[in-house]
PDB file of N, CA and C in Angstrom:
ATOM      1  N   UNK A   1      89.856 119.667 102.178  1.00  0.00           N
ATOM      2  CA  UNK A   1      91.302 119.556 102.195  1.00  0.00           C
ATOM      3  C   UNK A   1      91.762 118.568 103.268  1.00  0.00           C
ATOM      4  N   UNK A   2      91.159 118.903 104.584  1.00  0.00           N
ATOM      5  CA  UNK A   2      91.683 117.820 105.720  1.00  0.00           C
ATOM      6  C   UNK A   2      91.000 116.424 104.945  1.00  0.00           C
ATOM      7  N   UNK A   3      89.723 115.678 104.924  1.00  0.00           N
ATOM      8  CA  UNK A   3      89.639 114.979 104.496  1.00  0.00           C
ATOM      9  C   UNK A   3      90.859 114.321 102.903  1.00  0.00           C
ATOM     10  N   UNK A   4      91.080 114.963 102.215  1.00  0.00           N
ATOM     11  CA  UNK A   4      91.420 114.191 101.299  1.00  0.00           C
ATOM     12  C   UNK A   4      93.333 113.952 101.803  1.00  0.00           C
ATOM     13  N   UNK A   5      93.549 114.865 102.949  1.00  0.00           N
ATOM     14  CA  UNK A   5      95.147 114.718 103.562  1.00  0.00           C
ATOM     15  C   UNK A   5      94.970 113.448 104.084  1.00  0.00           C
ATOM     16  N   UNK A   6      94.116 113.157 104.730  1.00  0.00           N
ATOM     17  CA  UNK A   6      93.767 112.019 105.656  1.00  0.00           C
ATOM     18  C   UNK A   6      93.523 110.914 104.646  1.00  0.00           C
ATOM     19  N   UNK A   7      92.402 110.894 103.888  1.00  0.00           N
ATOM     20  CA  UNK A   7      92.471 109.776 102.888  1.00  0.00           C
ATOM     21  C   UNK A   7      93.838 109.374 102.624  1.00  0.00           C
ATOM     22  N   UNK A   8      94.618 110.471 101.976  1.00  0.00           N
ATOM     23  CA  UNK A   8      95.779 109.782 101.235  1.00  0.00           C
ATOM     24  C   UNK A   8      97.006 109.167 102.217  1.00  0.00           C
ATOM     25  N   UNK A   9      96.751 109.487 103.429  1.00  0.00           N
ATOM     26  CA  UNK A   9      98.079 109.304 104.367  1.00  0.00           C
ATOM     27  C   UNK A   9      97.830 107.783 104.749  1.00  0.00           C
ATOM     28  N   UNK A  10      95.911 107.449 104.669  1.00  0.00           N
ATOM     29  CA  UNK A  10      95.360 105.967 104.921  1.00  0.00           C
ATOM     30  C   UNK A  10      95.784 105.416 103.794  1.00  0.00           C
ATOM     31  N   UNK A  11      96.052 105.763 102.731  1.00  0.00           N
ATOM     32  CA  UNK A  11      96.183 104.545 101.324  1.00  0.00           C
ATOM     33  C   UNK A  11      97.388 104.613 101.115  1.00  0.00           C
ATOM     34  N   UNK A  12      98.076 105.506 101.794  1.00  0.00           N
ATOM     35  CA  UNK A  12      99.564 105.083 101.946  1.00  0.00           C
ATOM     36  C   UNK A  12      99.918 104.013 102.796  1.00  0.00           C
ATOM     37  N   UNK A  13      99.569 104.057 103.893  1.00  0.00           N
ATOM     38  CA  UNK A  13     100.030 103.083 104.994  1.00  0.00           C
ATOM     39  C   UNK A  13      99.037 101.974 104.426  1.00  0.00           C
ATOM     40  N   UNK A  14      97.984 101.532 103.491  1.00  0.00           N
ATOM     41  CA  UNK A  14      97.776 100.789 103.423  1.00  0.00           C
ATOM     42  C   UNK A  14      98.620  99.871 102.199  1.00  0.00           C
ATOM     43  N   UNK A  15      98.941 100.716 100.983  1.00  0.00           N
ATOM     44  CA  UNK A  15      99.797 100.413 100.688  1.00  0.00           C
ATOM     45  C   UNK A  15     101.342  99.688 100.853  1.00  0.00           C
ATOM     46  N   UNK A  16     101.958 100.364 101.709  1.00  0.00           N
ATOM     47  CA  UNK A  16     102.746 100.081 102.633  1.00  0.00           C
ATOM     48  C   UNK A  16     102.212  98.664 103.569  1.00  0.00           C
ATOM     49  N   UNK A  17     101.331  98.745 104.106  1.00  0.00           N
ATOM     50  CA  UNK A  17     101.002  97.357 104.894  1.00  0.00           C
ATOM     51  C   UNK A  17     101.108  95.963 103.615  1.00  0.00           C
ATOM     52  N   UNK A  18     100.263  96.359 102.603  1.00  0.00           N
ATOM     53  CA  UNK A  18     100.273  95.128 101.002  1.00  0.00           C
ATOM     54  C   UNK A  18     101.737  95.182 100.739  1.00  0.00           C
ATOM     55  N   UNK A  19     102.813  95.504 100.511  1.00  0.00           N
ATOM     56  CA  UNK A  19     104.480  95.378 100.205  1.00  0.00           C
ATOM     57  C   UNK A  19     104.700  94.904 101.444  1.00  0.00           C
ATOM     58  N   UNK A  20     104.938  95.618 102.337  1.00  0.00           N
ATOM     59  CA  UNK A  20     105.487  94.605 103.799  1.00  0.00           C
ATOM     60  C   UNK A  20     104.959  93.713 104.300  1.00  0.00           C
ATOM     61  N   UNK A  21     103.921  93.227 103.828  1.00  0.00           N
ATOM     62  CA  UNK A  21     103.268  91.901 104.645  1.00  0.00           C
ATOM     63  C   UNK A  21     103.814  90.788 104.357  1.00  0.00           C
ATOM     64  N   UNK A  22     104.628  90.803 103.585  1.00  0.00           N
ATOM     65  CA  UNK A  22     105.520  89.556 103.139  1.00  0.00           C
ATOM     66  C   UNK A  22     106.449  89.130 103.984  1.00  0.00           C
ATOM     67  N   UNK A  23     106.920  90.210 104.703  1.00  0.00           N
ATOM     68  CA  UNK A  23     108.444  89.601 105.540  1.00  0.00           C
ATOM     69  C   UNK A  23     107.272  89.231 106.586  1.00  0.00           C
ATOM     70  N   UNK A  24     106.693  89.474 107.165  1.00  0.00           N
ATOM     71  CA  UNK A  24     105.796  88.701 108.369  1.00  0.00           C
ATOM     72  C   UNK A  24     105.174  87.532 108.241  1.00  0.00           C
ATOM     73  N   UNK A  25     104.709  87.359 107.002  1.00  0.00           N
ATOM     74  CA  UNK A  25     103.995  86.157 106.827  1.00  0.00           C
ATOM     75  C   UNK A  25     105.177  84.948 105.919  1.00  0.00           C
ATOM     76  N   UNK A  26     106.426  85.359 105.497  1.00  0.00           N
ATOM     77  CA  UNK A  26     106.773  84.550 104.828  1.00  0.00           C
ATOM     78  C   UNK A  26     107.557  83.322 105.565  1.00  0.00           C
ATOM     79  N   UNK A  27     107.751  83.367 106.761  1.00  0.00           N
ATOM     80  CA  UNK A  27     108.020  82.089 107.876  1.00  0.00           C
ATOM     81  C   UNK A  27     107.155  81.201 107.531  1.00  0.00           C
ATOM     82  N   UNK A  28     105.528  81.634 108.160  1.00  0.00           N
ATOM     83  CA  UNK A  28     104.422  80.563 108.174  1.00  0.00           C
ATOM     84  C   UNK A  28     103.819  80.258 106.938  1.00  0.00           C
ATOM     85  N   UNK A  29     104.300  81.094 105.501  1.00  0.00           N
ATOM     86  CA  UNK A  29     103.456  80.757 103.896  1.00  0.00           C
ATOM     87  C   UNK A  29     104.487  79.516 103.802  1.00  0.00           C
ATOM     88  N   UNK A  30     105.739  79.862 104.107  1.00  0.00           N
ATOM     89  CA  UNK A  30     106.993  78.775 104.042  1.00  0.00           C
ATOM     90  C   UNK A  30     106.987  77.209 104.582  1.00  0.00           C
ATOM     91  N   UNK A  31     106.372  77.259 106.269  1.00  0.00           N
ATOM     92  CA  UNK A  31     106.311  75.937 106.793  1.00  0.00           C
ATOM     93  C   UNK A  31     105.047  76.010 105.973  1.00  0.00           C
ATOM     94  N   UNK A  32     103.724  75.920 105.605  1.00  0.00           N
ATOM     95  CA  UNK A  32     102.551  75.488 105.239  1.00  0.00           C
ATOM     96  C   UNK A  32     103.124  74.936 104.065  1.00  0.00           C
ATOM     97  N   UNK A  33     103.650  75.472 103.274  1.00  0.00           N
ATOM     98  CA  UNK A  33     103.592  74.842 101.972  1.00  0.00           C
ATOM     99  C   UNK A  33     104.746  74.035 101.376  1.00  0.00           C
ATOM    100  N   UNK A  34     105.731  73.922 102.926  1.00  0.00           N
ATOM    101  CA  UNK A  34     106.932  73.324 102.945  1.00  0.00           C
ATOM    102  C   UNK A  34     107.688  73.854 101.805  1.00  0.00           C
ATOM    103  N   UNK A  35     108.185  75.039 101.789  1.00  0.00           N
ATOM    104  CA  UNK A  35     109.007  75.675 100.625  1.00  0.00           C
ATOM    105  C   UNK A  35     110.284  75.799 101.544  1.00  0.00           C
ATOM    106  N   UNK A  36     111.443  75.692 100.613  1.00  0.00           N
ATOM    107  CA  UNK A  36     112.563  75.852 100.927  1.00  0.00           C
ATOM    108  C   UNK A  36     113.020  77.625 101.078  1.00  0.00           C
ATOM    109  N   UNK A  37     114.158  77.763 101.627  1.00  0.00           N
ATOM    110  CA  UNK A  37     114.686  79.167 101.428  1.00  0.00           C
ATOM    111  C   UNK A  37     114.886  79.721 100.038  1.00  0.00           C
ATOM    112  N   UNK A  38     115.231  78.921  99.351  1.00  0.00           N
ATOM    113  CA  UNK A  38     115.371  78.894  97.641  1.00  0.00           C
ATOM    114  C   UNK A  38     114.051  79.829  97.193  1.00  0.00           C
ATOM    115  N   UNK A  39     113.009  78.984  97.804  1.00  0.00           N
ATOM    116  CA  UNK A  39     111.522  78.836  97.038  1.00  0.00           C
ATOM    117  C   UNK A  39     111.501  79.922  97.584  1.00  0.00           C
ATOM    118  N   UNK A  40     111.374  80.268  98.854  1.00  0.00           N
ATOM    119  CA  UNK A  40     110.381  81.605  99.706  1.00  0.00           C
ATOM    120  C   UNK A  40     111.329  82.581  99.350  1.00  0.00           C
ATOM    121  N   UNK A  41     112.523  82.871  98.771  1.00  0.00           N
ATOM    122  CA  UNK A  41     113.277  83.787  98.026  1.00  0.00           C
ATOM    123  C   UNK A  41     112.687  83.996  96.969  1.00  0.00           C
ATOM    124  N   UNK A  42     111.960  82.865  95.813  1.00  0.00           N
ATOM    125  CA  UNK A  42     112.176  83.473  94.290  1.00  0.00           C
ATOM    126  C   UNK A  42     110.605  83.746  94.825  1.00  0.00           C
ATOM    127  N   UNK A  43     109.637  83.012  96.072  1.00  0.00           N
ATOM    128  CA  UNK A  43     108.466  84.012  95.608  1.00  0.00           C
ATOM    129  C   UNK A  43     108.364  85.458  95.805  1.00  0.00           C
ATOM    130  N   UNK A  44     109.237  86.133  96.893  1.00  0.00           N
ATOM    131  CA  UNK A  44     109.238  87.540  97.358  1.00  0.00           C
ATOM    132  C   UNK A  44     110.252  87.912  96.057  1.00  0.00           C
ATOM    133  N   UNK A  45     111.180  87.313  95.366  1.00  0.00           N
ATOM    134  CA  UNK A  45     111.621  88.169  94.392  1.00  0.00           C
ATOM    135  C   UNK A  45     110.819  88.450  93.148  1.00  0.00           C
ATOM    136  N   UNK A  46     109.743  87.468  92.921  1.00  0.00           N
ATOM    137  CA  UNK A  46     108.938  87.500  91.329  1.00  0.00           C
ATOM    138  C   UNK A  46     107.539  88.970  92.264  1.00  0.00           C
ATOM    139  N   UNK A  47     107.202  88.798  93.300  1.00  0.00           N
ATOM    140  CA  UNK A  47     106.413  90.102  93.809  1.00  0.00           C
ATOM    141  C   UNK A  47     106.998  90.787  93.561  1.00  0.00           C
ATOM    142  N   UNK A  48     108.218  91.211  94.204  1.00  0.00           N
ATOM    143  CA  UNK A  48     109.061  92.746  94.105  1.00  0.00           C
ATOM    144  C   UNK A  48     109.172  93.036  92.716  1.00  0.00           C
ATOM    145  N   UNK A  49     109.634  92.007  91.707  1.00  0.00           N
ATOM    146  CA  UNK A  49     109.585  92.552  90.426  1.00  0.00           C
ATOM    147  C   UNK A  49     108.394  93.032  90.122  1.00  0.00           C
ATOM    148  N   UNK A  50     107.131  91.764  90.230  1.00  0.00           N
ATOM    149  CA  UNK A  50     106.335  92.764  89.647  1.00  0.00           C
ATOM    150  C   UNK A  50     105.607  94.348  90.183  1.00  0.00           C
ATOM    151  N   UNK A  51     105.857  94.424  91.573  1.00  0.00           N
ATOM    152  CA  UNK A  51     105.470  95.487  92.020  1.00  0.00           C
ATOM    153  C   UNK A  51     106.295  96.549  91.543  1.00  0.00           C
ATOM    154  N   UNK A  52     108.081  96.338  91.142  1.00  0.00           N
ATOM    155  CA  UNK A  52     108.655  97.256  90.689  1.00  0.00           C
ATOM    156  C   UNK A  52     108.247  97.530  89.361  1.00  0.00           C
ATOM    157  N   UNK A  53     107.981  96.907  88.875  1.00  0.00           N
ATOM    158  CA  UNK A  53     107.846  97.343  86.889  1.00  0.00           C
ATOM    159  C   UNK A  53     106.425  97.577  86.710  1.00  0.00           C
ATOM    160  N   UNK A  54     104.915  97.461  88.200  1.00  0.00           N
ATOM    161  CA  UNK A  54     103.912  97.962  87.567  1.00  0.00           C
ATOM    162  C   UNK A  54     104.117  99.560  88.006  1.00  0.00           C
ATOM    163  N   UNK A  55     104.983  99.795  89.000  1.00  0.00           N
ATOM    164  CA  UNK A  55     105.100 101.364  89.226  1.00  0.00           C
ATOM    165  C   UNK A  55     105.436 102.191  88.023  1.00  0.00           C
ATOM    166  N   UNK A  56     106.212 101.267  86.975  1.00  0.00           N
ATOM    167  CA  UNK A  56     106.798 102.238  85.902  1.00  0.00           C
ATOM    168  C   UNK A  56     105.258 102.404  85.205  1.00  0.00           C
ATOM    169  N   UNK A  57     104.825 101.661  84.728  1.00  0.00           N
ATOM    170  CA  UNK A  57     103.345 101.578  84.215  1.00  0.00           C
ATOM    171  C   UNK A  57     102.235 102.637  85.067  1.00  0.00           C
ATOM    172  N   UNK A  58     102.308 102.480  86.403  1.00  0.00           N
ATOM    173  CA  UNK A  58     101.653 103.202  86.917  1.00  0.00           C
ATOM    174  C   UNK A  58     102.132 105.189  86.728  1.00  0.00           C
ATOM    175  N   UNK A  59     103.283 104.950  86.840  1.00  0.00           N
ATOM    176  CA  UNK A  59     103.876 106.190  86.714  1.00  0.00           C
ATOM    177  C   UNK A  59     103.792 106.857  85.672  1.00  0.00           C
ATOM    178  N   UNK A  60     103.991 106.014  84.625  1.00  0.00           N
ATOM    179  CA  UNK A  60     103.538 107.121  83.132  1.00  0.00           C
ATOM    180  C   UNK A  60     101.678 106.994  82.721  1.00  0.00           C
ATOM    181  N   UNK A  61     101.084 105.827  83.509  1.00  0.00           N
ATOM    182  CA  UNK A  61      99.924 106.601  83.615  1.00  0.00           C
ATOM    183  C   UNK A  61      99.060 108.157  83.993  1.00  0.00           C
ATOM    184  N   UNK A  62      99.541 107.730  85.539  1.00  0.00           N
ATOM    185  CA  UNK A  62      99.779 109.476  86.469  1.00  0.00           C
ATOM    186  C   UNK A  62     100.440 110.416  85.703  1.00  0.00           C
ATOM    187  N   UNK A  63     101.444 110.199  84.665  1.00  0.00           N
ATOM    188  CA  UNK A  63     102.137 111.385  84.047  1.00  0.00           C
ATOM    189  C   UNK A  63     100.598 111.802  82.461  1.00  0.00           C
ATOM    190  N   UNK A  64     100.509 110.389  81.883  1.00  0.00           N
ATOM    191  CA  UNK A  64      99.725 110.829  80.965  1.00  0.00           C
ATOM    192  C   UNK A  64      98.009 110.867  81.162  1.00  0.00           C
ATOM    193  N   UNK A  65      97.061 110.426  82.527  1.00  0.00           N
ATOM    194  CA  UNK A  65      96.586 110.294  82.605  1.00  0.00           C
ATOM    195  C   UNK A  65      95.478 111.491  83.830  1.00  0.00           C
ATOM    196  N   UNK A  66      96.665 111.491  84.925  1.00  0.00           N
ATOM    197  CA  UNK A  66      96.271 112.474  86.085  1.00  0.00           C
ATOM    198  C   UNK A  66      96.174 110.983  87.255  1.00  0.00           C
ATOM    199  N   UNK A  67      96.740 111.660  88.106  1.00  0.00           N
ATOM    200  CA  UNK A  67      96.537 110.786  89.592  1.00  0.00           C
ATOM    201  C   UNK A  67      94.890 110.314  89.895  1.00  0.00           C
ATOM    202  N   UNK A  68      94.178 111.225  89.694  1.00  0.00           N
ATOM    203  CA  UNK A  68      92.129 110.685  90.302  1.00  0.00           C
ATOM    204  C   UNK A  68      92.364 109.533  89.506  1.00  0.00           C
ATOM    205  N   UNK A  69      92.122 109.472  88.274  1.00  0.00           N
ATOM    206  CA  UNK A  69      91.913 108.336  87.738  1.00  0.00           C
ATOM    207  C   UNK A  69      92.884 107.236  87.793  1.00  0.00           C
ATOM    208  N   UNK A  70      94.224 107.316  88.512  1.00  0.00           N
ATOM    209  CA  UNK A  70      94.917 105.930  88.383  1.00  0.00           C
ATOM    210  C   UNK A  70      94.767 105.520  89.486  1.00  0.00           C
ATOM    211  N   UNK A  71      93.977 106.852  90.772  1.00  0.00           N
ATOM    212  CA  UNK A  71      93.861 106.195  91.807  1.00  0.00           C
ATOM    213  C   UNK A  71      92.653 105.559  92.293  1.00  0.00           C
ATOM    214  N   UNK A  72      91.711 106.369  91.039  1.00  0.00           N
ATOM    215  CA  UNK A  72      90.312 104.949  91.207  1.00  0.00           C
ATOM    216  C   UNK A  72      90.594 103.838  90.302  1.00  0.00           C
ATOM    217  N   UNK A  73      91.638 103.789  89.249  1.00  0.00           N
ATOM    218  CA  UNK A  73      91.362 102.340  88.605  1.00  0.00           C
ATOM    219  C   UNK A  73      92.553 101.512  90.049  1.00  0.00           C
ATOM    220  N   UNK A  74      92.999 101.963  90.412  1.00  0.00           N
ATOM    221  CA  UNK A  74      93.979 101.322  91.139  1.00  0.00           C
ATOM    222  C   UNK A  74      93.398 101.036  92.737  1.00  0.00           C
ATOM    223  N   UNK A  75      92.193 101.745  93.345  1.00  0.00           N
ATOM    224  CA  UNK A  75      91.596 101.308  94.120  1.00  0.00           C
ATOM    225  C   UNK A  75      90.392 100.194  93.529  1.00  0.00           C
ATOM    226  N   UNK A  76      90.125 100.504  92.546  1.00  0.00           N
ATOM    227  CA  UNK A  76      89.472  99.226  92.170  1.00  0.00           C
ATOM    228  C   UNK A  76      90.003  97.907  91.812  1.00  0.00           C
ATOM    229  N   UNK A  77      90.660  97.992  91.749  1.00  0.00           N
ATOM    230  CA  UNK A  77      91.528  96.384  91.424  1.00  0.00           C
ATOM    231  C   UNK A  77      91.777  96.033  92.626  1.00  0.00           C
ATOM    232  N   UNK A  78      92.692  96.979  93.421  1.00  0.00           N
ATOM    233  CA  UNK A  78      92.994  96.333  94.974  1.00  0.00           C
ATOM    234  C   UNK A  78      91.540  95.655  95.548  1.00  0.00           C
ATOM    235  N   UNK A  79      90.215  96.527  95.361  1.00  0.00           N
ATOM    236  CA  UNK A  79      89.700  95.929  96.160  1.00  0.00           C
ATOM    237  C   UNK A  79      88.554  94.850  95.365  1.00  0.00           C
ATOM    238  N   UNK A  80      88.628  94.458  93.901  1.00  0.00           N
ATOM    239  CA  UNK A  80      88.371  93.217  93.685  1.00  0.00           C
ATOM    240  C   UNK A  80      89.317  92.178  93.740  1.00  0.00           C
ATOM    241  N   UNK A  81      90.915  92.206  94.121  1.00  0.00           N
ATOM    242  CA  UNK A  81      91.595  91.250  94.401  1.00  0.00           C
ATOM    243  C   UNK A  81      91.412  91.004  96.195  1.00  0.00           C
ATOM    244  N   UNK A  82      91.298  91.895  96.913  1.00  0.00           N
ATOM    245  CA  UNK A  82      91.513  91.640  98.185  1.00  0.00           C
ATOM    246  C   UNK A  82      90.064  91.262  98.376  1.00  0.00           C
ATOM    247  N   UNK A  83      88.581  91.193  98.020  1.00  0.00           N
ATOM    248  CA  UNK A  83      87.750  90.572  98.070  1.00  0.00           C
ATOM    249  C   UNK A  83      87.535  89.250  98.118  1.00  0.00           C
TER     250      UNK A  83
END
């Protein structure tokens, strides 16, 4: 029980760290790639969308599927993209 409280409180805040890392890094993604305010707006707005509309997806998974399994297909993707 303690273990799996602890797991989930870590994949929260890690979660949480992947959505907020944008306002920290989007100054220096901005000068590197010389994007305007325009630009470094529509890229944090096309993320937020898609992070908002895969939750709906994710959500009626967890409803029709069970949380273990959306949270190993969903730890597996995170960690062949962050590889």
């Amino acid at each position: 029980m303690k273990y799996s409280f602890a797991l989930g409180w870590l994949l929260t805040f890690l979660q949480l760290a992947l959505r907020l890392g944008w306002g920290v890094v989007a100054v220096v993604f901005a000068v590197s790639l010389h994007l305007t305010p325009v630009e470094i707006g529509a890229v944090l707005f096309l993320f937020y969308l898609g992070y908002t509309s895969s939750s709906v997806l994710w959500g009626a998974m967890i409803d029709k599927e069970g949380p273990r399994k959306a949270m190993f297909i969903s730890a597996t993707f995170s960690g062949l993209l962050l590889t």
